[in-house]
N, C-alpha and C. Protein backbone atom coordinates (compact mmCIF):
# COMPACT_ATOMS: atom_id res chain seq x y z
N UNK A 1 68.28 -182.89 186.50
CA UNK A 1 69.20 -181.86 186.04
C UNK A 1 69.00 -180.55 186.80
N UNK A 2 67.69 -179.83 186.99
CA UNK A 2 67.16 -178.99 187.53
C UNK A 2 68.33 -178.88 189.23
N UNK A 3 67.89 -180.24 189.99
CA UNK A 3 68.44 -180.15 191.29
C UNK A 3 69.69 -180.13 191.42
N UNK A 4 70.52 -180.49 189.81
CA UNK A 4 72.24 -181.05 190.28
C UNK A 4 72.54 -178.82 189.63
N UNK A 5 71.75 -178.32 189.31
CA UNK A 5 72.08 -177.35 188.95
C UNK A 5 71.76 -175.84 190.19
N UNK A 6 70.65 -176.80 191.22
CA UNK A 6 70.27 -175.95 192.29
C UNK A 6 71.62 -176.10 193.22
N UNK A 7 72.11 -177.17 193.05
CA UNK A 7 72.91 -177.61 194.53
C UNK A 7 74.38 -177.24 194.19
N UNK A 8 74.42 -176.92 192.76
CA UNK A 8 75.75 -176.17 192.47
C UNK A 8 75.97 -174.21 192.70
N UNK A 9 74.59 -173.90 192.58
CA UNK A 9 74.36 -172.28 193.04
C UNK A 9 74.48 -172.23 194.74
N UNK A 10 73.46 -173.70 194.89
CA UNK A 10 74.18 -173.41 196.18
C UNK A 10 75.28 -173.68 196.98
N UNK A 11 76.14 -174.13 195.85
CA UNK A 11 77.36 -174.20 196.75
C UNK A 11 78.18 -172.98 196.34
N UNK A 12 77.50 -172.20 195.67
CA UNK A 12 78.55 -170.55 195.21
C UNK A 12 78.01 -170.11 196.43
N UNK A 13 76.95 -169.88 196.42
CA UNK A 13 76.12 -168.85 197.57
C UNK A 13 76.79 -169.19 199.39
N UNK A 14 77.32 -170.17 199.29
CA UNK A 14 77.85 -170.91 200.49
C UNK A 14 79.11 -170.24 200.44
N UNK A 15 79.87 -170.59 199.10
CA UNK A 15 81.55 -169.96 199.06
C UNK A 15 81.28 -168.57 199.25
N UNK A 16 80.45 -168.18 198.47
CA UNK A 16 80.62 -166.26 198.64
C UNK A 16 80.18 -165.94 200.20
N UNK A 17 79.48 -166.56 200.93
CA UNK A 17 78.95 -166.76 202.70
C UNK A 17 80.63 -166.63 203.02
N UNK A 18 81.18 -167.87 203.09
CA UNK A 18 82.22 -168.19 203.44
C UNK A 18 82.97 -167.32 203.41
N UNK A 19 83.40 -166.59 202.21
CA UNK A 19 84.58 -165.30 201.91
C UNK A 19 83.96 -163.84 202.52
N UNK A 20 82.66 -163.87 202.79
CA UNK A 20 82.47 -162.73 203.40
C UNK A 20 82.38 -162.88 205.08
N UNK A 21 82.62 -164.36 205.30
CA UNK A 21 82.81 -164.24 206.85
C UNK A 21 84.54 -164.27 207.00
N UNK A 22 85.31 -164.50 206.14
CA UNK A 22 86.58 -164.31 206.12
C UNK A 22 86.89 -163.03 206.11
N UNK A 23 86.17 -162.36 205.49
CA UNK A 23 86.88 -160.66 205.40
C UNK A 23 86.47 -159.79 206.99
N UNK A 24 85.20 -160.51 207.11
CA UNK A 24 84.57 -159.91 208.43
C UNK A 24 85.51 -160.16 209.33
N UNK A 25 86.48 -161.38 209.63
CA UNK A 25 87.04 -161.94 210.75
C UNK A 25 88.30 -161.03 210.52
N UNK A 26 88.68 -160.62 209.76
CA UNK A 26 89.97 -160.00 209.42
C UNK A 26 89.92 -158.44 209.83
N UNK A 27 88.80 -158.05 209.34
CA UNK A 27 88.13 -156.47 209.99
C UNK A 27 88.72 -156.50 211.45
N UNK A 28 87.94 -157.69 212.14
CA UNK A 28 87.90 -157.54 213.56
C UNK A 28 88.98 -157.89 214.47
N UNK A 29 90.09 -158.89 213.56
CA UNK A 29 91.48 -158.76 214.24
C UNK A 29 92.04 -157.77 213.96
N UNK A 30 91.40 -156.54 213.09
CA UNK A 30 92.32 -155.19 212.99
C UNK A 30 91.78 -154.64 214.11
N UNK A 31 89.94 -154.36 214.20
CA UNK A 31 89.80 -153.44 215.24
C UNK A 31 89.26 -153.85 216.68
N UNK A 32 88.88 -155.52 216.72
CA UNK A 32 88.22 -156.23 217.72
C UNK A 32 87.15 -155.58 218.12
N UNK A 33 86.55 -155.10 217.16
CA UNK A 33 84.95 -154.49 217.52
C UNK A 33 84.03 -156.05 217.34
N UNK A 34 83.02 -155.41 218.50
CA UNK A 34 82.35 -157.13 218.27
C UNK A 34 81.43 -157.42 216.92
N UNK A 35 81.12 -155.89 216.50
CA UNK A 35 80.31 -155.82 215.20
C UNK A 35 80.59 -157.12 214.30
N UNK A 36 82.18 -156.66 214.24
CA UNK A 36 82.37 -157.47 212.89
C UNK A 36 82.91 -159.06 213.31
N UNK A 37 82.92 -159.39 214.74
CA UNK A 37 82.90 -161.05 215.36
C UNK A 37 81.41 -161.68 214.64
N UNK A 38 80.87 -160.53 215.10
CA UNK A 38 79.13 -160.92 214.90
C UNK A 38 78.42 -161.17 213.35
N UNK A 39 78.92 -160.19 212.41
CA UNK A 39 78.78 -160.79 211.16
C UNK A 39 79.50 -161.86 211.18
N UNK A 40 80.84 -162.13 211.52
CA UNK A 40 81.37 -162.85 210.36
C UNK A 40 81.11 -164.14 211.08
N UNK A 41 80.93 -164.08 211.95
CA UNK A 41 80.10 -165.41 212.63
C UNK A 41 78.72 -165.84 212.11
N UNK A 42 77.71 -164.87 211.76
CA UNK A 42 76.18 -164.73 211.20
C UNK A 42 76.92 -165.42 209.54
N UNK A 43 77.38 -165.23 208.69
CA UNK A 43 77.85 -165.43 207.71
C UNK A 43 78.40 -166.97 207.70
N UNK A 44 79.86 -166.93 208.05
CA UNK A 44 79.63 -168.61 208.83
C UNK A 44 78.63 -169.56 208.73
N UNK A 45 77.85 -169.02 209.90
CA UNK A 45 76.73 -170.16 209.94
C UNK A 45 75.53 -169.98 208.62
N UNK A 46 75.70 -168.92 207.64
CA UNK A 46 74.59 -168.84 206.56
C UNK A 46 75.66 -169.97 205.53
N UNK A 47 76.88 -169.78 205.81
CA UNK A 47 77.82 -170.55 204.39
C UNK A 47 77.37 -172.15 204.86
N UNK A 48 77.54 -172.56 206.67
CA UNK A 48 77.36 -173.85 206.66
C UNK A 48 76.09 -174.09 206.28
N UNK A 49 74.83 -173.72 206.34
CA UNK A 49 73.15 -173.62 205.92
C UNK A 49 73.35 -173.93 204.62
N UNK A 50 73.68 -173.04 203.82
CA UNK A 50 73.74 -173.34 202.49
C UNK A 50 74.29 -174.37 201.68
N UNK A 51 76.04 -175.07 202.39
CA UNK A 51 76.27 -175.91 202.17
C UNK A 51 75.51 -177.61 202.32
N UNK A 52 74.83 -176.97 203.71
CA UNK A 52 74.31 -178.02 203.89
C UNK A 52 72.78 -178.45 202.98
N UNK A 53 72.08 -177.29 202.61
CA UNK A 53 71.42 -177.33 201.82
C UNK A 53 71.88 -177.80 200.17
N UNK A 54 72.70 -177.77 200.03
CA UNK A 54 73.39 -177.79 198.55
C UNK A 54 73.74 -179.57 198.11
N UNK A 55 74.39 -180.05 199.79
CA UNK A 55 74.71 -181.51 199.53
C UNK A 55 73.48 -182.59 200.09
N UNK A 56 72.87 -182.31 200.81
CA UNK A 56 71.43 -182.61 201.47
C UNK A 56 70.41 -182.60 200.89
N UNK A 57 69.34 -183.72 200.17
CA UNK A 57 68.13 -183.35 199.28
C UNK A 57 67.37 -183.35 200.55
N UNK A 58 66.61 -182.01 200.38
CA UNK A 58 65.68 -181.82 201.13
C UNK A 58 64.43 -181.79 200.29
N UNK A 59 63.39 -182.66 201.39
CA UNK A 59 61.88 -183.05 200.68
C UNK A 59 61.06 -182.04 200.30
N UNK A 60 60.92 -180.89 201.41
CA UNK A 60 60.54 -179.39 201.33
C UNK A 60 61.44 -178.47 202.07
N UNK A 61 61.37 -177.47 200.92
CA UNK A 61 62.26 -176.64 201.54
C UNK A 61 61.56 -175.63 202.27
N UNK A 62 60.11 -175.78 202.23
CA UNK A 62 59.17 -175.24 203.62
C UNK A 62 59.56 -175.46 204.84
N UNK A 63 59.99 -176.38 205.33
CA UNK A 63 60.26 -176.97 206.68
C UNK A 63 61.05 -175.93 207.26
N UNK A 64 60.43 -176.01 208.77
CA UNK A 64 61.06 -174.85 209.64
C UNK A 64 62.63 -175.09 209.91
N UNK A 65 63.09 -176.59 209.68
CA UNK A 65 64.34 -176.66 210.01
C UNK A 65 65.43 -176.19 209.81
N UNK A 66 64.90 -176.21 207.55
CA UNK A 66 65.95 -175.34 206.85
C UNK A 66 65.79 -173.79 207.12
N UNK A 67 64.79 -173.38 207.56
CA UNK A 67 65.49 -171.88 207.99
C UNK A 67 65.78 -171.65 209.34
N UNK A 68 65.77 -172.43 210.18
CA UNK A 68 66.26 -172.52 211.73
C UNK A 68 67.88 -171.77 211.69
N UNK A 69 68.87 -171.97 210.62
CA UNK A 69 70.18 -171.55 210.15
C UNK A 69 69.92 -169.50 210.03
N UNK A 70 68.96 -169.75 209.02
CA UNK A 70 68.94 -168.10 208.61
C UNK A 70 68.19 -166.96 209.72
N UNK A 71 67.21 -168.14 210.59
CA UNK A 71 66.68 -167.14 211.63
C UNK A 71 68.18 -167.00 212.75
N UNK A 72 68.78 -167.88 212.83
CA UNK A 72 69.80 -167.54 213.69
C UNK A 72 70.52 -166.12 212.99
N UNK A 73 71.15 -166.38 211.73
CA UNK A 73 72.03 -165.33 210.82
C UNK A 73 71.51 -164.11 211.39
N UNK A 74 70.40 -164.43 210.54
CA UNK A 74 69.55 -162.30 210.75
C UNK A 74 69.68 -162.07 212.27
N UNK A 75 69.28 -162.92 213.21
CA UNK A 75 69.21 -162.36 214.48
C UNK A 75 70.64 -161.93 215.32
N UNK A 76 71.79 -163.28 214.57
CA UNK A 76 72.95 -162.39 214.81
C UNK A 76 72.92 -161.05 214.28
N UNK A 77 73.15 -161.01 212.70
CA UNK A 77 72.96 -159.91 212.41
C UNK A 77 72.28 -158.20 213.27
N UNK A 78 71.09 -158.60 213.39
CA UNK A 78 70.55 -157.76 214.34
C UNK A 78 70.63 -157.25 215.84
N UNK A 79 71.07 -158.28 216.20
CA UNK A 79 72.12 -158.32 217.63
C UNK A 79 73.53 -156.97 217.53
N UNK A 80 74.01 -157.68 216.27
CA UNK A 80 75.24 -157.12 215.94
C UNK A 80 75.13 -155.02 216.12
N UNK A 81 73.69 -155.09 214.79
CA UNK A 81 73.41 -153.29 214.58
C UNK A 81 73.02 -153.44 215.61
N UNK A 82 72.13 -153.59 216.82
CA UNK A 82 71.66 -153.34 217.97
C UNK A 82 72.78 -152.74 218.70
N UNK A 83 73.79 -153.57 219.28
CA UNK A 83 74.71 -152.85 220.08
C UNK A 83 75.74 -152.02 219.44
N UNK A 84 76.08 -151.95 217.90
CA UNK A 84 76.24 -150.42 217.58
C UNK A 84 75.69 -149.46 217.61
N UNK A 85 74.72 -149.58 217.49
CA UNK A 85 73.78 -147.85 217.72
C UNK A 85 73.42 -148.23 219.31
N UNK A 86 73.44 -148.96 220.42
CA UNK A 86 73.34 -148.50 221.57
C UNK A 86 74.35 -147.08 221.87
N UNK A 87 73.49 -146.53 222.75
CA UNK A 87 74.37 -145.38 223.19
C UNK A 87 75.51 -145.66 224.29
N UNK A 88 76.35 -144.96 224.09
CA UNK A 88 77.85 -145.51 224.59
C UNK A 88 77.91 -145.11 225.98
N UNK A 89 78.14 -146.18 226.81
CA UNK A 89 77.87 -146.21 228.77
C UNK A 89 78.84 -145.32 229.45
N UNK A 90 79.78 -145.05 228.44
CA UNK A 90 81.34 -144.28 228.99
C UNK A 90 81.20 -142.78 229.22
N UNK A 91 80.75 -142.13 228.43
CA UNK A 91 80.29 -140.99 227.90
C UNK A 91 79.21 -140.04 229.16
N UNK A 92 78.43 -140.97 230.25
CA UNK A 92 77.89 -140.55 231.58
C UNK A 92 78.80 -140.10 232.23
């Protein structure tokens, strides 16, 4: 009962991933800043992680594999703030 109740949170935590890489993608066909390509891509791949975690019994959820997904996310993520606060090349 415990696991059919883990794999149903995680399939919210996947949908709410999902709808926040939808809003991100919509940002960025307004302003095509890469910021928001870059979340909503980082998001994306956290909704497929999670899904996949949700329908997938995994033996331990120690294993480097299942967070192989979220080290990608954050590092998009961080990629993303990185080249917003770079200083702007135009401006020389």
């Amino acid at each position: 009962m415990t696991q059919h109740i883990a794999s149903v949170l995680m399939g919210a935590v996947a949908m709410a991933s999902a709808v926040a890489s939808l809003f991100f993608v919509k940002f960025w066909r307004h302003t095509r800043d890469s910021f928001f390509l870059l979340f909503a891509a980082a998001f994306g791949i956290d909704a497929v992680g999670r899904l996949w975690l949700g329908l997938v019994q995994v033996s331990n959820e120690a294993e480097p594999v299942v967070y192989l997904s979220r080290l990608v996310t954050f590092g998009l993520i961080v990629i993303a703030i990185a080249q917003k606060n770079r200083p702007n090349q135009d401006s020389k």
